[in-house]
Protein backbone atom coordinates (compact mmCIF):
# COMPACT_ATOMS: atom_id res chain seq x y z
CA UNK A 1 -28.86 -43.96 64.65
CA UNK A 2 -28.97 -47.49 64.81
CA UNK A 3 -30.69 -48.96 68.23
CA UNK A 4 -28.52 -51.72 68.01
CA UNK A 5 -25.35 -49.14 67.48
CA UNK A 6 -26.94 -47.20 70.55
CA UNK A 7 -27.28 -50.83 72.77
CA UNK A 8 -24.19 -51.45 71.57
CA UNK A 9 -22.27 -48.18 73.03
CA UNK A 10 -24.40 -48.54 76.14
CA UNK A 11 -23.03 -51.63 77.11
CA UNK A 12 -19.83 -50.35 76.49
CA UNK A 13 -20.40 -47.51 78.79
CA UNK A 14 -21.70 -49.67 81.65
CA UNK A 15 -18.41 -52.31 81.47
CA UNK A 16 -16.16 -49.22 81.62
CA UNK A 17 -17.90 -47.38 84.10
CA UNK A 18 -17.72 -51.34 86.28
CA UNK A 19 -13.92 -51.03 85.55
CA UNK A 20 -13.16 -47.31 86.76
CA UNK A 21 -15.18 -47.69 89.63
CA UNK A 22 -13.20 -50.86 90.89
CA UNK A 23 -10.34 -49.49 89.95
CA UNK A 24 -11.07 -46.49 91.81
CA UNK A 25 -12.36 -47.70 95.15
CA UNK A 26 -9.39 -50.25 94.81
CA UNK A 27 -6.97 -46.99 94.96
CA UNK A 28 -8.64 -45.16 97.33
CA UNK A 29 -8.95 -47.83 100.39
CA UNK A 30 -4.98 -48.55 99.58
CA UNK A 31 -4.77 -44.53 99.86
CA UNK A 32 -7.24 -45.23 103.60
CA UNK A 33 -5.23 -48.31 104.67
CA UNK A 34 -1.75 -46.36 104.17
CA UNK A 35 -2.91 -43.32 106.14
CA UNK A 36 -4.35 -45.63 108.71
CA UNK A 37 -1.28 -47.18 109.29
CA UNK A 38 1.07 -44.39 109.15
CA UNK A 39 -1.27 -43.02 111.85
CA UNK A 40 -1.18 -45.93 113.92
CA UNK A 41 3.01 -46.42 113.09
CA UNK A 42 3.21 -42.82 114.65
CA UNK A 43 1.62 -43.00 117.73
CA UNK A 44 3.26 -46.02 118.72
CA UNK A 45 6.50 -44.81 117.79
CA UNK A 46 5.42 -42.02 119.59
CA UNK A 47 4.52 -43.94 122.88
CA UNK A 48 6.82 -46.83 123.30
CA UNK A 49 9.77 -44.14 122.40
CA UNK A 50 9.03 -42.29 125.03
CA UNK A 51 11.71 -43.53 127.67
CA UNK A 52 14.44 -43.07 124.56
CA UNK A 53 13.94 -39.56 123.84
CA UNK A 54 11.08 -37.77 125.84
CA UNK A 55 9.75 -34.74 123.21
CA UNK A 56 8.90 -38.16 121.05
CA UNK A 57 4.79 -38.34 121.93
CA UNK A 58 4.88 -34.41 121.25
CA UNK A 59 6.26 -35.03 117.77
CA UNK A 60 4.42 -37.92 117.09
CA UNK A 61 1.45 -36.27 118.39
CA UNK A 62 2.18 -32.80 115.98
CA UNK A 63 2.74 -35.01 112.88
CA UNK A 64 -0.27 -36.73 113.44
CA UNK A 65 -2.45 -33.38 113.37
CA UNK A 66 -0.60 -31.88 110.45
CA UNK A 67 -1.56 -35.41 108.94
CA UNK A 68 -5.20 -35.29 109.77
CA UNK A 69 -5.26 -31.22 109.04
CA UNK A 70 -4.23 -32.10 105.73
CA UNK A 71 -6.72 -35.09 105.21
CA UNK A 72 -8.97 -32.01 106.17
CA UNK A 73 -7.83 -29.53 103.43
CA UNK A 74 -7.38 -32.05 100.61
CA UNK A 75 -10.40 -34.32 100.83
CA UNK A 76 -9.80 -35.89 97.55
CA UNK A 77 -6.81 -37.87 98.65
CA UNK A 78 -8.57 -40.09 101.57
CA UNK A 79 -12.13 -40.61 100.14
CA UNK A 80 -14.92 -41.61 103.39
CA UNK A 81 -15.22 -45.36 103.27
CA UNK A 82 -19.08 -44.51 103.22
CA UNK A 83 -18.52 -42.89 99.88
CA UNK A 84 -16.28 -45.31 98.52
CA UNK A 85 -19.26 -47.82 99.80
CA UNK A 86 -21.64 -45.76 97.82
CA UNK A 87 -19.21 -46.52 94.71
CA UNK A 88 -19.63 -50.00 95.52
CA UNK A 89 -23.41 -50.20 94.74
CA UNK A 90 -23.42 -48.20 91.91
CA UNK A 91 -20.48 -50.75 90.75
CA UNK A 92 -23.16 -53.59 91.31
CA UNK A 93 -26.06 -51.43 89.44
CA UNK A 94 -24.32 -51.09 86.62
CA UNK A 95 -22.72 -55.40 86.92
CA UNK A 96 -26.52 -55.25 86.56
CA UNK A 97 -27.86 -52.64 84.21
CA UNK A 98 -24.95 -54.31 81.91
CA UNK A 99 -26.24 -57.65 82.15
CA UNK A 100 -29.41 -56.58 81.60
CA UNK A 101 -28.34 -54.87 77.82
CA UNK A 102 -26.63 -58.08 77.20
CA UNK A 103 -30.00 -59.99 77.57
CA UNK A 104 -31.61 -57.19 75.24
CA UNK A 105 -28.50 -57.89 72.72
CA UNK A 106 -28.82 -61.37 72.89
CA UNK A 107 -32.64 -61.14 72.52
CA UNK A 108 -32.30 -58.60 69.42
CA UNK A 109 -29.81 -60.24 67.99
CA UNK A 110 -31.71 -63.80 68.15
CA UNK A 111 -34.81 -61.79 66.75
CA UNK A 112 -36.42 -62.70 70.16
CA UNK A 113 -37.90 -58.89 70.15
CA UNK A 114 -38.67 -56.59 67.25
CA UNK A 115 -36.28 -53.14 67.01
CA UNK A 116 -39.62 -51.37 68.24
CA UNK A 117 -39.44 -53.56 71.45
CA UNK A 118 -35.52 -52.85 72.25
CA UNK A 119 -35.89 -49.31 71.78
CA UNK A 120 -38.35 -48.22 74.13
CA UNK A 121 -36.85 -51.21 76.52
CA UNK A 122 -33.25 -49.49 75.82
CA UNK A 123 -34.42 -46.13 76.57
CA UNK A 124 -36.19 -47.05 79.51
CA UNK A 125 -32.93 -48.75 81.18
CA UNK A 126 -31.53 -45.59 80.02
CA UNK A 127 -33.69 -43.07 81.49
CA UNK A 128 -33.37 -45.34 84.62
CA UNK A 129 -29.65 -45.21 84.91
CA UNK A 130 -29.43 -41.36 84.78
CA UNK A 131 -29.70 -40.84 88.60
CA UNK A 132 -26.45 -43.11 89.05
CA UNK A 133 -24.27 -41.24 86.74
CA UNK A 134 -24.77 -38.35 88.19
CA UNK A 135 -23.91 -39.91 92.06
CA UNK A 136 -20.82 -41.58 89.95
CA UNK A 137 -19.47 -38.16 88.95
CA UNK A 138 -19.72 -36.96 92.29
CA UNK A 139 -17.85 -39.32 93.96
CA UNK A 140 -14.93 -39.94 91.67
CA UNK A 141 -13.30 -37.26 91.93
CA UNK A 142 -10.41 -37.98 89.51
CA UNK A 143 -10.08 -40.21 86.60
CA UNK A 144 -6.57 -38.87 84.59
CA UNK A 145 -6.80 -39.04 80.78
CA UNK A 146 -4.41 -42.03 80.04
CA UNK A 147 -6.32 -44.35 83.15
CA UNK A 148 -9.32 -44.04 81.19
CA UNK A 149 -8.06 -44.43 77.46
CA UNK A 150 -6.01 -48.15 79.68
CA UNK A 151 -9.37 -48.69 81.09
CA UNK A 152 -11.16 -48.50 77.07
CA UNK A 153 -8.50 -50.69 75.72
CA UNK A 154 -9.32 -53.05 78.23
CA UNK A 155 -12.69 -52.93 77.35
CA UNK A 156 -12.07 -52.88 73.66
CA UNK A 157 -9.84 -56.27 74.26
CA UNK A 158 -12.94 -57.68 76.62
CA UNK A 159 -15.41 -56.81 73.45
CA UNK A 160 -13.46 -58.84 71.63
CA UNK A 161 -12.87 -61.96 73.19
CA UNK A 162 -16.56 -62.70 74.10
CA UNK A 163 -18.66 -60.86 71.64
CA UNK A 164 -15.74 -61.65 68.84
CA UNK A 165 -14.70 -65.19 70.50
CA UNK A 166 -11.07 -63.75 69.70
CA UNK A 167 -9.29 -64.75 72.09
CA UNK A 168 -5.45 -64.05 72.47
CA UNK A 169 -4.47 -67.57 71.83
CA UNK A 170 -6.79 -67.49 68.30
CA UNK A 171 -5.26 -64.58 67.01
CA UNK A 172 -1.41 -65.72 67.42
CA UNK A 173 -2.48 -68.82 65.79
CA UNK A 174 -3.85 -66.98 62.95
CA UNK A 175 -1.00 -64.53 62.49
């Protein structure tokens, strides 16, 4: 294994995991804002119906439990802000940990440090960012197949236009 191969794939990893968390917490508090205001849309209706059709606040006030008794069964669908918070600053650890590789890369690649040097700094950062993988898988819950191979393209396509300097405008001109 190459270190640089193995820096390489690491920063890869940490610009990927960036872009599912986002676009995870991003989901989720949509998911917490709609059930918020269906709530809210409910019990009003509920309410200021009242002098139209009286058995209104009992409806309202029966959907509303089946609604919460169902956030209550099926957790996964309206995540705890706190947890989505959590997401948040592992999101900034790893805007971090990334930026921190990128200084190693940089510093390799200018033959700042000797291959000696970035390998037992890589595998430090490494060993360090263990602990927040582990709280990442716990608190996204779901990541479908084709999100993540969108969210490598992406990443694939961000590779390339800063590490590559190919940007989208270079390569039409070149075709």
């Amino acid at each position: 294994m190459e270190i640089r191969n193995k820096l390489w794939e690491e920063i890869k990893s940490a610009d990927i995991n960036v872009r599912a968390i986002l676009w995870y917490n991003n989901r989720h508090r949509t998911y917490n804002r709609l059930y918020d205001t269906f709530i809210a849309v409910v019990a009003s209706a509920g309410a200021l119906l009242y002098p139209i059709e009286s058995k209104l606040p009992l409806i309202s006030s029966i959907v509303i439990a089946m609604t919460s008794l169902v956030k209550a069964i099926f957790p996964q669908f309206i995540q705890s802000e706190k947890e989505l918070t959590d997401l948040d600053r592992i999101s900034d650890y790893y805007e971090s940990y990334k930026n921190d590789l990128e200084s190693l890369f940089y510093k390799f690649d200018k033959r700042e440090i000797d291959e000696k040097s970035l390998a037992d700094k890589l595998f430090e950062e490494i060993k360090n960012s263990e602990g927040r993988k582990t709280a990442m898988n716990r608190l996204i819950r779901r990541l479908s197949d084709s999100r993540m191979h969108k969210l490598q393209l992406e990443e694939d396509e961000y590779l390339k236009e800063i590490y590559y300097d190919i940007y989208p405008e270079r390569r039409n001109e070149s075709q």
